[in-house]
PDB file of N, CA and C in Angstrom:
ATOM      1  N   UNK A   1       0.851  -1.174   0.000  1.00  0.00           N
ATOM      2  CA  UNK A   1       0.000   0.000   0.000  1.00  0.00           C
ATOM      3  C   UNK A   1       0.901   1.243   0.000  1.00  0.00           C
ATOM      4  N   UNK A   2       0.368   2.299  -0.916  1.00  0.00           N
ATOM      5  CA  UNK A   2       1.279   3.528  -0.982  1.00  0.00           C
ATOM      6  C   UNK A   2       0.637   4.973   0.164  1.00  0.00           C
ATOM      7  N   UNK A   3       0.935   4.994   0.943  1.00  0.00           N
ATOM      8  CA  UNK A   3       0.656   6.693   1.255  1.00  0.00           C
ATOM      9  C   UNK A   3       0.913   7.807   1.045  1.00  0.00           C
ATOM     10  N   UNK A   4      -0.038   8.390   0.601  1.00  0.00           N
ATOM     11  CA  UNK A   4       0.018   9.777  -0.207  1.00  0.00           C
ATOM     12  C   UNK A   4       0.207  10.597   0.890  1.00  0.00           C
ATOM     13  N   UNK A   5       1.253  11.354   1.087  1.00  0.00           N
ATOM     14  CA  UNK A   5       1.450  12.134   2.356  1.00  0.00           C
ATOM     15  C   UNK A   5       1.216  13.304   2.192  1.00  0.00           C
ATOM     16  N   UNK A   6       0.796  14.210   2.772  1.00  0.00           N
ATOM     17  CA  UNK A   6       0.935  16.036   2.748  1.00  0.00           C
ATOM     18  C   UNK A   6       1.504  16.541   2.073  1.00  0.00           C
ATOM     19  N   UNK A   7       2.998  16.680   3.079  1.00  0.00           N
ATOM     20  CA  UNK A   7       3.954  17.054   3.463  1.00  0.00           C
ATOM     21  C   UNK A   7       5.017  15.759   3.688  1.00  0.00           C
ATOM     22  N   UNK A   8       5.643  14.779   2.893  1.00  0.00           N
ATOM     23  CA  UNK A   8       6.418  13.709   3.038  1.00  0.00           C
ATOM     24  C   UNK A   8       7.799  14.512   3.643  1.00  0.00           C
ATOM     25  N   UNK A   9       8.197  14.003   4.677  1.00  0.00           N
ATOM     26  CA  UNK A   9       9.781  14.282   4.873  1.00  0.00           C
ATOM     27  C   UNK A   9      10.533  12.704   5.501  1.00  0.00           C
ATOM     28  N   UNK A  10      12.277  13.130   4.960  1.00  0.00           N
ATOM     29  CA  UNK A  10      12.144  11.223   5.668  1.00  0.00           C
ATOM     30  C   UNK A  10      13.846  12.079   5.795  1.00  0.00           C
ATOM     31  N   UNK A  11      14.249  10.792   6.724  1.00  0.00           N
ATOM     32  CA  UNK A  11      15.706  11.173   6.935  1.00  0.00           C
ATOM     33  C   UNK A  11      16.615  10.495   6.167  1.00  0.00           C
ATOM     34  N   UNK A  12      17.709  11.132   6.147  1.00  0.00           N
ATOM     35  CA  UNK A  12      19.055   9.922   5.653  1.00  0.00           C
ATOM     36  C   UNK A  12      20.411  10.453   5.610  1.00  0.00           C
ATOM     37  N   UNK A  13      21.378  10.149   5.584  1.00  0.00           N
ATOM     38  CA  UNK A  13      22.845  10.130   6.304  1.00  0.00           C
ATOM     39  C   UNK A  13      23.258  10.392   5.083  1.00  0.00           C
ATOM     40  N   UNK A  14      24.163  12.252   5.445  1.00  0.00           N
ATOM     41  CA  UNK A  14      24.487  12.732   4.332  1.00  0.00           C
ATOM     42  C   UNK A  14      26.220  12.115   4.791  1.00  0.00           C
ATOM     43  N   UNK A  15      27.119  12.000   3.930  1.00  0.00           N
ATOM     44  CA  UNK A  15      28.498  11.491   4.231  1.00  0.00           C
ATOM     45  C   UNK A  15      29.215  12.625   3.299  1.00  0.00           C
ATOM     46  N   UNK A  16      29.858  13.492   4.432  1.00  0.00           N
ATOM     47  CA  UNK A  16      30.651  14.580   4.055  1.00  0.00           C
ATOM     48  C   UNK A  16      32.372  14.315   3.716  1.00  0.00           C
ATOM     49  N   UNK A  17      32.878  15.195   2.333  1.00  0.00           N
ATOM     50  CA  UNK A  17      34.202  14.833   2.390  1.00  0.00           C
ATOM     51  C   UNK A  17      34.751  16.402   2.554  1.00  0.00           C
ATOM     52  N   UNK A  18      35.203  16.266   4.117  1.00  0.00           N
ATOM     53  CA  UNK A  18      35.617  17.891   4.644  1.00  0.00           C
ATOM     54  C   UNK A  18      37.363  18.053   4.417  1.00  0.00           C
ATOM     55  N   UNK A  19      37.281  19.450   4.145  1.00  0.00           N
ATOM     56  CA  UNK A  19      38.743  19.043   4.003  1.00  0.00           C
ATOM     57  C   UNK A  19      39.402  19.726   4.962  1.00  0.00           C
ATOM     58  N   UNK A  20      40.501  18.939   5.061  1.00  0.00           N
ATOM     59  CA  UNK A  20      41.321  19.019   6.331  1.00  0.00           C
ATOM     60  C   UNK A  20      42.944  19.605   5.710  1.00  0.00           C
ATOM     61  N   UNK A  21      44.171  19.229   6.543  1.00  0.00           N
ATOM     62  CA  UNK A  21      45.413  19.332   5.900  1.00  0.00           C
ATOM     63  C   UNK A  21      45.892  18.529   5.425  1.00  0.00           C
ATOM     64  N   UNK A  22      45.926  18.482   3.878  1.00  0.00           N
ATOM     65  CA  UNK A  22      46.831  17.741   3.416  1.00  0.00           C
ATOM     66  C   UNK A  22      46.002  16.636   2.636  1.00  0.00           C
ATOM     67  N   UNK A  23      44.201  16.650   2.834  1.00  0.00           N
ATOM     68  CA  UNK A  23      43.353  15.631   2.178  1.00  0.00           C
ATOM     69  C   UNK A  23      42.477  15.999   2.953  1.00  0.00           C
ATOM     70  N   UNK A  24      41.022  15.193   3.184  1.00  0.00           N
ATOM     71  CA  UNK A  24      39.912  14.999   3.761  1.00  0.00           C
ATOM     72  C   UNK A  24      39.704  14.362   4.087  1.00  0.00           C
ATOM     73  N   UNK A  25      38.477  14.366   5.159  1.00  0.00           N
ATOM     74  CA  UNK A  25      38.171  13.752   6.169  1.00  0.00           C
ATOM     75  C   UNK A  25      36.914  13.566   5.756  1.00  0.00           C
ATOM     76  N   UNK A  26      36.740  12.117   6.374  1.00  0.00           N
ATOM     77  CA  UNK A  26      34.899  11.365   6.158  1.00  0.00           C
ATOM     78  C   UNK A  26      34.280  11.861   7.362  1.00  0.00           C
ATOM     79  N   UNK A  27      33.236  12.608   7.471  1.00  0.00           N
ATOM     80  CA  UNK A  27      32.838  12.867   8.566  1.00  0.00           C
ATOM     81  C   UNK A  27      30.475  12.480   7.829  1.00  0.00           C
ATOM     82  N   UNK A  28      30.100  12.588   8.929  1.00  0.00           N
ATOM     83  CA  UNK A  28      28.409  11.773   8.539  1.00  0.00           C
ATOM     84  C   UNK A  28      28.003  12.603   9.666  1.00  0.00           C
ATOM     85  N   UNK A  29      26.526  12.836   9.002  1.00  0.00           N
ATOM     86  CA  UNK A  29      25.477  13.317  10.060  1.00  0.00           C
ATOM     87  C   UNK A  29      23.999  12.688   9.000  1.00  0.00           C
ATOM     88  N   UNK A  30      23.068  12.808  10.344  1.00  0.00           N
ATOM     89  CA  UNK A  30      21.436  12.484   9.653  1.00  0.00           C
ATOM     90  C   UNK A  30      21.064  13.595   9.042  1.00  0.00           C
ATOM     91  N   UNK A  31      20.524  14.083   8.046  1.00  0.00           N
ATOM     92  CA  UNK A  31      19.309  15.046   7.482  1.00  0.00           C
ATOM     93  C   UNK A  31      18.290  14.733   7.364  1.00  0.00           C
ATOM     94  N   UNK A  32      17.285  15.614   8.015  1.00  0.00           N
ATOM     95  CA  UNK A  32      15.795  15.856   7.636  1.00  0.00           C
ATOM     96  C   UNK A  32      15.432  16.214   6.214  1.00  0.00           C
ATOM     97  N   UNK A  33      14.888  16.220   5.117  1.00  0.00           N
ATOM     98  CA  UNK A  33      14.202  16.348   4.351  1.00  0.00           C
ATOM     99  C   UNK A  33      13.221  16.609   4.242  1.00  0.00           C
ATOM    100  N   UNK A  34      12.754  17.330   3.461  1.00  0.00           N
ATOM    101  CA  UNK A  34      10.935  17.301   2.403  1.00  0.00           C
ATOM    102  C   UNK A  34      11.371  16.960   1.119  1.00  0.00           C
ATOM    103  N   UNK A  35      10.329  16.063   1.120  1.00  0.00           N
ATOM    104  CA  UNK A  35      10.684  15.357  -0.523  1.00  0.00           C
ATOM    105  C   UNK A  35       8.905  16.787  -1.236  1.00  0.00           C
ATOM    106  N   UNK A  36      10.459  17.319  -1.917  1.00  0.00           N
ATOM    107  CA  UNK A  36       9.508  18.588  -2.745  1.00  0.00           C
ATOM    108  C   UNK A  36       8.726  17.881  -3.864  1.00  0.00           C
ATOM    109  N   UNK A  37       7.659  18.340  -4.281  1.00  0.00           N
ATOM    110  CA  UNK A  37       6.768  17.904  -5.969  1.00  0.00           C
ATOM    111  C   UNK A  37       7.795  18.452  -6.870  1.00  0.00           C
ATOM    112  N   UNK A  38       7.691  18.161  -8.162  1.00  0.00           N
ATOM    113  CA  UNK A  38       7.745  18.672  -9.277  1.00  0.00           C
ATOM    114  C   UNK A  38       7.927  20.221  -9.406  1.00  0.00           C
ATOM    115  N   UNK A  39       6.756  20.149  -9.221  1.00  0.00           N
ATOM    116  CA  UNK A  39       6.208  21.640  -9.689  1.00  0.00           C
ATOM    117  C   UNK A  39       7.192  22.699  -8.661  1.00  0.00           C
ATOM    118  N   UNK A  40       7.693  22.183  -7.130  1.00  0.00           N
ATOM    119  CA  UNK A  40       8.133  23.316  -6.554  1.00  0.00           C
ATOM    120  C   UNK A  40       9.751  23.014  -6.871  1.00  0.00           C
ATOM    121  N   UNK A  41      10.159  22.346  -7.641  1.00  0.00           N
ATOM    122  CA  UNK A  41      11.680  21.711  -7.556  1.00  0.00           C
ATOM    123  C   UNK A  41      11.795  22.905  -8.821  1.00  0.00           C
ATOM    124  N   UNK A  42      11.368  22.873 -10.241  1.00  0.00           N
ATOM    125  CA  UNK A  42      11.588  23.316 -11.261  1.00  0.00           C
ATOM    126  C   UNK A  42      11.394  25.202 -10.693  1.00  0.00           C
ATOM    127  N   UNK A  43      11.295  25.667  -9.736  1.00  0.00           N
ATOM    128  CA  UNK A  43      10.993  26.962  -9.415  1.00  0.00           C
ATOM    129  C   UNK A  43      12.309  27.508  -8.757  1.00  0.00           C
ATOM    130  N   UNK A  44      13.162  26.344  -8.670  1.00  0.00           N
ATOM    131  CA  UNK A  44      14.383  26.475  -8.312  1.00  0.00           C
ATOM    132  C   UNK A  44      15.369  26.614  -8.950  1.00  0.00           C
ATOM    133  N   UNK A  45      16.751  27.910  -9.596  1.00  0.00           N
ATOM    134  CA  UNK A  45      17.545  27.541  -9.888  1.00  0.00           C
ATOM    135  C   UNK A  45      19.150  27.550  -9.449  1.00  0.00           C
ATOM    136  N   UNK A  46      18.664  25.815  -9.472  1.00  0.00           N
ATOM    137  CA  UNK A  46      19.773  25.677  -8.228  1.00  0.00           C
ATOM    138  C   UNK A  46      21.459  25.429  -9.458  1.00  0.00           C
ATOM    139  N   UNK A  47      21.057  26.099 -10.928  1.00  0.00           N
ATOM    140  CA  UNK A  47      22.806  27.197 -11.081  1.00  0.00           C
ATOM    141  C   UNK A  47      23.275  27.493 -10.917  1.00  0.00           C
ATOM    142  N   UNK A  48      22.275  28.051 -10.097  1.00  0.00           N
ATOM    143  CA  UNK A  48      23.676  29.528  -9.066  1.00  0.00           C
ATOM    144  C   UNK A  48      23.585  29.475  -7.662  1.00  0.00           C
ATOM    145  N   UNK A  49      23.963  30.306  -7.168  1.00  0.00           N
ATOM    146  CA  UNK A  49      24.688  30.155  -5.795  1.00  0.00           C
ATOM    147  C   UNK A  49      23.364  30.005  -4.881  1.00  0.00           C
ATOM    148  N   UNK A  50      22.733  30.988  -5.183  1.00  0.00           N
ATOM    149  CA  UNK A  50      21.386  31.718  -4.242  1.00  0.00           C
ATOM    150  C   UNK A  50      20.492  31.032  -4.070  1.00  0.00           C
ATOM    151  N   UNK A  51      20.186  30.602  -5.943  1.00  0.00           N
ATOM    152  CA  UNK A  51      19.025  29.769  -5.836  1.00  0.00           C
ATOM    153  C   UNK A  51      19.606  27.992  -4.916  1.00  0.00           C
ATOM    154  N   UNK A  52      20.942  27.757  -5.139  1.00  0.00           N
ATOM    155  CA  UNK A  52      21.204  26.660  -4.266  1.00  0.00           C
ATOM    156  C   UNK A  52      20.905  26.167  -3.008  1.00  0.00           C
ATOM    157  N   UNK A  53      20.870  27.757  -2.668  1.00  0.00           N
ATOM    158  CA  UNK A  53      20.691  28.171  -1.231  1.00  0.00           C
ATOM    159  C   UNK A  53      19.521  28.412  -0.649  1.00  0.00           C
ATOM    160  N   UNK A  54      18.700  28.577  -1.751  1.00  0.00           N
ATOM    161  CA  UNK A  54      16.836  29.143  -1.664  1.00  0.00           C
ATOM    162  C   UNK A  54      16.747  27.512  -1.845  1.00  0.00           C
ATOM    163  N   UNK A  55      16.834  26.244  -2.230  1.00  0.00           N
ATOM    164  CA  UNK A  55      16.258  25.151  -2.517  1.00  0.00           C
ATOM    165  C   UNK A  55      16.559  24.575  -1.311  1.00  0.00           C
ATOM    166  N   UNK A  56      17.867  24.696  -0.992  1.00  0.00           N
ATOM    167  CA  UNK A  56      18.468  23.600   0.220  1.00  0.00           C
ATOM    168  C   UNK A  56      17.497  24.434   1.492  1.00  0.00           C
ATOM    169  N   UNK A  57      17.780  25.743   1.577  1.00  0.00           N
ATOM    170  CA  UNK A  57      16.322  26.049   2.713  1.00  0.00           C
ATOM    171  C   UNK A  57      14.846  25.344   2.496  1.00  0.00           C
ATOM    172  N   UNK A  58      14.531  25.160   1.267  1.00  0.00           N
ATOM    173  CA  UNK A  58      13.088  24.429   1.134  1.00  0.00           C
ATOM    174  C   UNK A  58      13.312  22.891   1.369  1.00  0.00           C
ATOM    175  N   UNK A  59      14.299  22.413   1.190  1.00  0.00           N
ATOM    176  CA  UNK A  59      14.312  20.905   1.383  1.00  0.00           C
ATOM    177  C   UNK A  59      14.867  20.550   2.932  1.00  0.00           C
ATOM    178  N   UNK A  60      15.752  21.166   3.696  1.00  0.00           N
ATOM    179  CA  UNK A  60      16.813  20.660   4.791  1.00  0.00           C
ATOM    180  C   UNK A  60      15.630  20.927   6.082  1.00  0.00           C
ATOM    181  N   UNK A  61      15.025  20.375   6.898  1.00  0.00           N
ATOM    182  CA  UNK A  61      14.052  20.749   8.084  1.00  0.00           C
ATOM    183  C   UNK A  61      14.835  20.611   9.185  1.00  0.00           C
ATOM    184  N   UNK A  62      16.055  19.840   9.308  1.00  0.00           N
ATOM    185  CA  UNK A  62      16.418  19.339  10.910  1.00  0.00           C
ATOM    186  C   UNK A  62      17.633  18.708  10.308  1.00  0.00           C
ATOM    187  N   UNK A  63      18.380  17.956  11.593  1.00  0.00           N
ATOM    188  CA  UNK A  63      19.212  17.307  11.645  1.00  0.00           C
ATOM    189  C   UNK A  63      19.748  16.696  13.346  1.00  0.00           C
ATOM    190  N   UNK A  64      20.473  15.429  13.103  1.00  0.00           N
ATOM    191  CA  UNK A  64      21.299  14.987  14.266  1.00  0.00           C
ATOM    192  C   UNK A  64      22.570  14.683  13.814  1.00  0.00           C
ATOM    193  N   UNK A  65      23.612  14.617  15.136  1.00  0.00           N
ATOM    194  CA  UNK A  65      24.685  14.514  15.004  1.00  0.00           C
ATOM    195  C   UNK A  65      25.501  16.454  14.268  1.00  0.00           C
ATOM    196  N   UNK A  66      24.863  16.986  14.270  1.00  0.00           N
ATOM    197  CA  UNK A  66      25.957  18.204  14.214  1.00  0.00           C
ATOM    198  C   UNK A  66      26.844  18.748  15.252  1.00  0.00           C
ATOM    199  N   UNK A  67      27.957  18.955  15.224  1.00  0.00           N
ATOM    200  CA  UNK A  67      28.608  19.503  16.555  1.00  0.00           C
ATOM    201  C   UNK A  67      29.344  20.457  16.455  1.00  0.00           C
ATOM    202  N   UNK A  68      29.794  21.149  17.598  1.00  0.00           N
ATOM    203  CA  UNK A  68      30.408  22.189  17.417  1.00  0.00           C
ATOM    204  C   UNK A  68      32.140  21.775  18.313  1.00  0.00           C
ATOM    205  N   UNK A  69      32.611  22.043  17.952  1.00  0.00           N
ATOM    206  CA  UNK A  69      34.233  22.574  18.106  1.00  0.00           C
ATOM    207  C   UNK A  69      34.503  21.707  19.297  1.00  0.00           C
ATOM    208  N   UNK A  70      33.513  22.054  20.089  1.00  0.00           N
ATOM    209  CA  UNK A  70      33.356  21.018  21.714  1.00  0.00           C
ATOM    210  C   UNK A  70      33.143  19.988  21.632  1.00  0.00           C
ATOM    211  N   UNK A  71      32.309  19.619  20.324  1.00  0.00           N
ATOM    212  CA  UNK A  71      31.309  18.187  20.382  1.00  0.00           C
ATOM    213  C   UNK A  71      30.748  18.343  20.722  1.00  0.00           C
ATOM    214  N   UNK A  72      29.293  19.827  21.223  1.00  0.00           N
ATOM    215  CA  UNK A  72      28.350  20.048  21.556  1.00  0.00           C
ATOM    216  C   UNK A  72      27.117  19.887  20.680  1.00  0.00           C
ATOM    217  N   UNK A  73      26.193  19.461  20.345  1.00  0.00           N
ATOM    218  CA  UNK A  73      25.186  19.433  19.590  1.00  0.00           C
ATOM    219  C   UNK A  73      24.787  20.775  19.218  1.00  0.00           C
ATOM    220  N   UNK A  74      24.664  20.894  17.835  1.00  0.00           N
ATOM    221  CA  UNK A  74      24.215  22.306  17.343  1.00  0.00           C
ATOM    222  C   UNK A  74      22.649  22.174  17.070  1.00  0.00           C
ATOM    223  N   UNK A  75      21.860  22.610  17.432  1.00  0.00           N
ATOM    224  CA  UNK A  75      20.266  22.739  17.102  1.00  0.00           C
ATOM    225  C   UNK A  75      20.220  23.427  15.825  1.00  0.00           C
ATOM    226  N   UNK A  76      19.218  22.571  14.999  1.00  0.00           N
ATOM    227  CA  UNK A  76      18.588  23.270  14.022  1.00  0.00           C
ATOM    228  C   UNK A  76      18.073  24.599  13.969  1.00  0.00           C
ATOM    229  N   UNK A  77      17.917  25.967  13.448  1.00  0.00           N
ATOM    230  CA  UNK A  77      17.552  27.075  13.257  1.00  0.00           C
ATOM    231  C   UNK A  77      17.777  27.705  11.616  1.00  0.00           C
ATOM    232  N   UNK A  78      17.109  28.577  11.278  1.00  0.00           N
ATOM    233  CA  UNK A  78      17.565  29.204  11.024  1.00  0.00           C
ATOM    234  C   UNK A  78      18.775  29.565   9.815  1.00  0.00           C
ATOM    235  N   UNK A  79      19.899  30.036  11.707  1.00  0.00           N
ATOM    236  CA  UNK A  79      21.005  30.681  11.173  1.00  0.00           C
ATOM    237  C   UNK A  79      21.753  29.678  11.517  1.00  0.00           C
ATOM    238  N   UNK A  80      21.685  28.859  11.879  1.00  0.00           N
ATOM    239  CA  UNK A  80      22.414  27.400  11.620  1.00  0.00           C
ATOM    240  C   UNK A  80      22.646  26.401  10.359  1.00  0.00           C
ATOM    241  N   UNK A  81      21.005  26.402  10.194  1.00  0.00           N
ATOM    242  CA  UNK A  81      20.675  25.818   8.594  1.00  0.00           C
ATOM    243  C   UNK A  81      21.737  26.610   7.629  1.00  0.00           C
ATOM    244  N   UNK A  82      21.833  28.228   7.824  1.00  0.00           N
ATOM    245  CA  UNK A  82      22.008  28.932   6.676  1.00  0.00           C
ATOM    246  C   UNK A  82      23.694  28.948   6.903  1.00  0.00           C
ATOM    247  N   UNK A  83      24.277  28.851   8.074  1.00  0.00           N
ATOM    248  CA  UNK A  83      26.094  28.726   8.031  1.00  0.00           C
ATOM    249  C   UNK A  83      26.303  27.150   7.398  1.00  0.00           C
ATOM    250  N   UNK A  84      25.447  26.322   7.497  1.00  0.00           N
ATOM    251  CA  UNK A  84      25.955  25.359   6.921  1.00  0.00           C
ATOM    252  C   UNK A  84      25.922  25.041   5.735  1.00  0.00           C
ATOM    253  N   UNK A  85      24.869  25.486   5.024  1.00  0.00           N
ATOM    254  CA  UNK A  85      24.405  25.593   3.218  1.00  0.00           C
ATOM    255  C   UNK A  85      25.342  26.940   2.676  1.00  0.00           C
ATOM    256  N   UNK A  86      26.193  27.408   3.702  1.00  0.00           N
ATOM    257  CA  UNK A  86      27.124  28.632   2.843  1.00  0.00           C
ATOM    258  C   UNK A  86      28.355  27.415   2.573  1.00  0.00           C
ATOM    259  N   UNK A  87      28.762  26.468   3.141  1.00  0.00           N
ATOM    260  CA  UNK A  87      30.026  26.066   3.007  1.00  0.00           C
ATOM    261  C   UNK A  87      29.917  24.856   1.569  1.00  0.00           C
ATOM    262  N   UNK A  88      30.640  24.871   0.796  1.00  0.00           N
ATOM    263  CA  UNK A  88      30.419  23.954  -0.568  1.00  0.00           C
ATOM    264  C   UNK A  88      30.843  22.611  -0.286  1.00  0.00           C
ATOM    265  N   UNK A  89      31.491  22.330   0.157  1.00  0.00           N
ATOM    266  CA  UNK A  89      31.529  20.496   0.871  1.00  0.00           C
ATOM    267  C   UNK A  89      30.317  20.860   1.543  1.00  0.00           C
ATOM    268  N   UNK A  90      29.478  20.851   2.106  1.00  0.00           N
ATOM    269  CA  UNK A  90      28.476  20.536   2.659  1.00  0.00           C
ATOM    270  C   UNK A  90      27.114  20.668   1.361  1.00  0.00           C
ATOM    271  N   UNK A  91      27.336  21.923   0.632  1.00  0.00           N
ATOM    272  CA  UNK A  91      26.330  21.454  -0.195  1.00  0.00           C
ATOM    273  C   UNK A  91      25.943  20.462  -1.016  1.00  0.00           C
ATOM    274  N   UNK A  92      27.280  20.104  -1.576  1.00  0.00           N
ATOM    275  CA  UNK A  92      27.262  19.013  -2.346  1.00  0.00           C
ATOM    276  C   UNK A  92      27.150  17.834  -1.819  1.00  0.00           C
ATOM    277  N   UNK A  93      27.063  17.478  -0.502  1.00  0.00           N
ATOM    278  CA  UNK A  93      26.869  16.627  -0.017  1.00  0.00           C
ATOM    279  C   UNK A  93      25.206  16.112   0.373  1.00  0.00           C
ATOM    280  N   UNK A  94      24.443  17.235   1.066  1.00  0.00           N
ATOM    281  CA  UNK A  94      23.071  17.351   1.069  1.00  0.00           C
ATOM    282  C   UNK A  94      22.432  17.301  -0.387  1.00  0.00           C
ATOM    283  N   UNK A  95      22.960  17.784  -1.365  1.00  0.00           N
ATOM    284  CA  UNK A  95      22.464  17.645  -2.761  1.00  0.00           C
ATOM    285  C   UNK A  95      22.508  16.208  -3.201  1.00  0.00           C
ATOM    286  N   UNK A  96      23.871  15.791  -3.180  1.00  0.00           N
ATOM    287  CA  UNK A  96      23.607  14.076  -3.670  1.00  0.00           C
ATOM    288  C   UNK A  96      23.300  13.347  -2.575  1.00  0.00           C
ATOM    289  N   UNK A  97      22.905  13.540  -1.452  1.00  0.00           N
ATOM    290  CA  UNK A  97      22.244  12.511  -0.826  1.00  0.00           C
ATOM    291  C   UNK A  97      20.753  12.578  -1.159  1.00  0.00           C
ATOM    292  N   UNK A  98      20.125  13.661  -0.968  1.00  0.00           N
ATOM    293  CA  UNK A  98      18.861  14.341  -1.320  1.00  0.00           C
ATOM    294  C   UNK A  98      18.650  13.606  -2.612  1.00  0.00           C
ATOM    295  N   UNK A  99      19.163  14.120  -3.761  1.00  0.00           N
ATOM    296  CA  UNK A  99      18.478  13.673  -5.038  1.00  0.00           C
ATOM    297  C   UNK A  99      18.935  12.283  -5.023  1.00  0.00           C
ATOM    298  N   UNK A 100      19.997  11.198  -4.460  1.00  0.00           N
ATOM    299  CA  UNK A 100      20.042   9.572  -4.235  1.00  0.00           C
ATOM    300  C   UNK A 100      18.809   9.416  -3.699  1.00  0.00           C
ATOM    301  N   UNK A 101      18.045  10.315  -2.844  1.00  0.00           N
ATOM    302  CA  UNK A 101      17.144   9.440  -2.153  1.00  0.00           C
ATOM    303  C   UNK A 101      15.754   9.921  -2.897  1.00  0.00           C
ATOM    304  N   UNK A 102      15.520  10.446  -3.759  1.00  0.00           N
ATOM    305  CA  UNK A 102      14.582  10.744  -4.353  1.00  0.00           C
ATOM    306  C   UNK A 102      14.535  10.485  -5.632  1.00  0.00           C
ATOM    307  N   UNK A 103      15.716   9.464  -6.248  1.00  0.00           N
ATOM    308  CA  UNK A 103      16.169   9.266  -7.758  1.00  0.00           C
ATOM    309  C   UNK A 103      15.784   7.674  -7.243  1.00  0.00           C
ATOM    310  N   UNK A 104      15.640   6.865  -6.060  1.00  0.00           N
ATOM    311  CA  UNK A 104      16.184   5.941  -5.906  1.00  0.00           C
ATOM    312  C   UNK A 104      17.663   5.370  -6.321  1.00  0.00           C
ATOM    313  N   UNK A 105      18.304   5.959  -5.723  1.00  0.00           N
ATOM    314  CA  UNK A 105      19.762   5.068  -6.340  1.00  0.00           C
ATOM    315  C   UNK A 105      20.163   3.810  -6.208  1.00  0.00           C
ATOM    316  N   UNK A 106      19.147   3.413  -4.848  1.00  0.00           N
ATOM    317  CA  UNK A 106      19.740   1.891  -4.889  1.00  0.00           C
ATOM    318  C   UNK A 106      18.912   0.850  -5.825  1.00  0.00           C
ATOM    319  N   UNK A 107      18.208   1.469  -6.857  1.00  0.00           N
ATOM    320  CA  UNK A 107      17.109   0.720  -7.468  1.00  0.00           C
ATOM    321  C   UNK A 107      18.186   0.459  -9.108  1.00  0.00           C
ATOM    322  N   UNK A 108      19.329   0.607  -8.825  1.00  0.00           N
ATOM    323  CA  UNK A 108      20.219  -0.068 -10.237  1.00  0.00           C
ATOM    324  C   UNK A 108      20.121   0.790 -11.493  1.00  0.00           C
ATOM    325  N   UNK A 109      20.171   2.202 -11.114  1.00  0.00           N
ATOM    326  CA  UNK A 109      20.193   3.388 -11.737  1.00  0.00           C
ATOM    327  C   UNK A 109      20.072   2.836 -13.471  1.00  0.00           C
TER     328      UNK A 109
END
């Protein structure tokens, strides 16, 4: 049986390649999602910088496992959401996990 949801959001483990000295580092956290329609995805152009940044605000709701410097848990907000969608290892990371999980990737592309 399929459920037609509202508002569908689902989680899944974005796997970041951060860079460090000298190479990068594997580092993982969970993301929240909204799996957007059609119609609001194509209103996006995620070309350029802004609109990257206007989509990943419409899709990113939450998260676990973020930390800060301490290993303190960073709460979702905001101006949290928005320091982390400025940095480009992180976008590209929420982007191909996001569209893997909405392309099905494990379905043998």
């Amino acid at each position: 049986m399929f459920k037609l949801l509202q508002k569908p959001e689902f989680s899944h483990t974005v796997k970041l390649s951060v860079p460090v000295d000298g190479g990068h580092d594997t580092q993982t956290f969970t993301a929240r999602f909204r799996a957007l329609p059609v119609s609001e995805v194509t209103a996006h152009d995620t070309m350029t910088a802004e609109g990257t940044a206007t989509y990943l605000r419409e899709i990113l709701t939450g998260w676990e496992g973020v930390v800060d410097d301490a290993g303190e848990e960073i709460a979702f907000n905001d101006a949290t959401r928005d320091r982390m969608i400025d940095l480009p290892f992180v976008r590209v990371a929420l982007l191909e996990t996001y569209n893997a999980a909405m392309l099905g990737a494990k379905r043998g592309n």
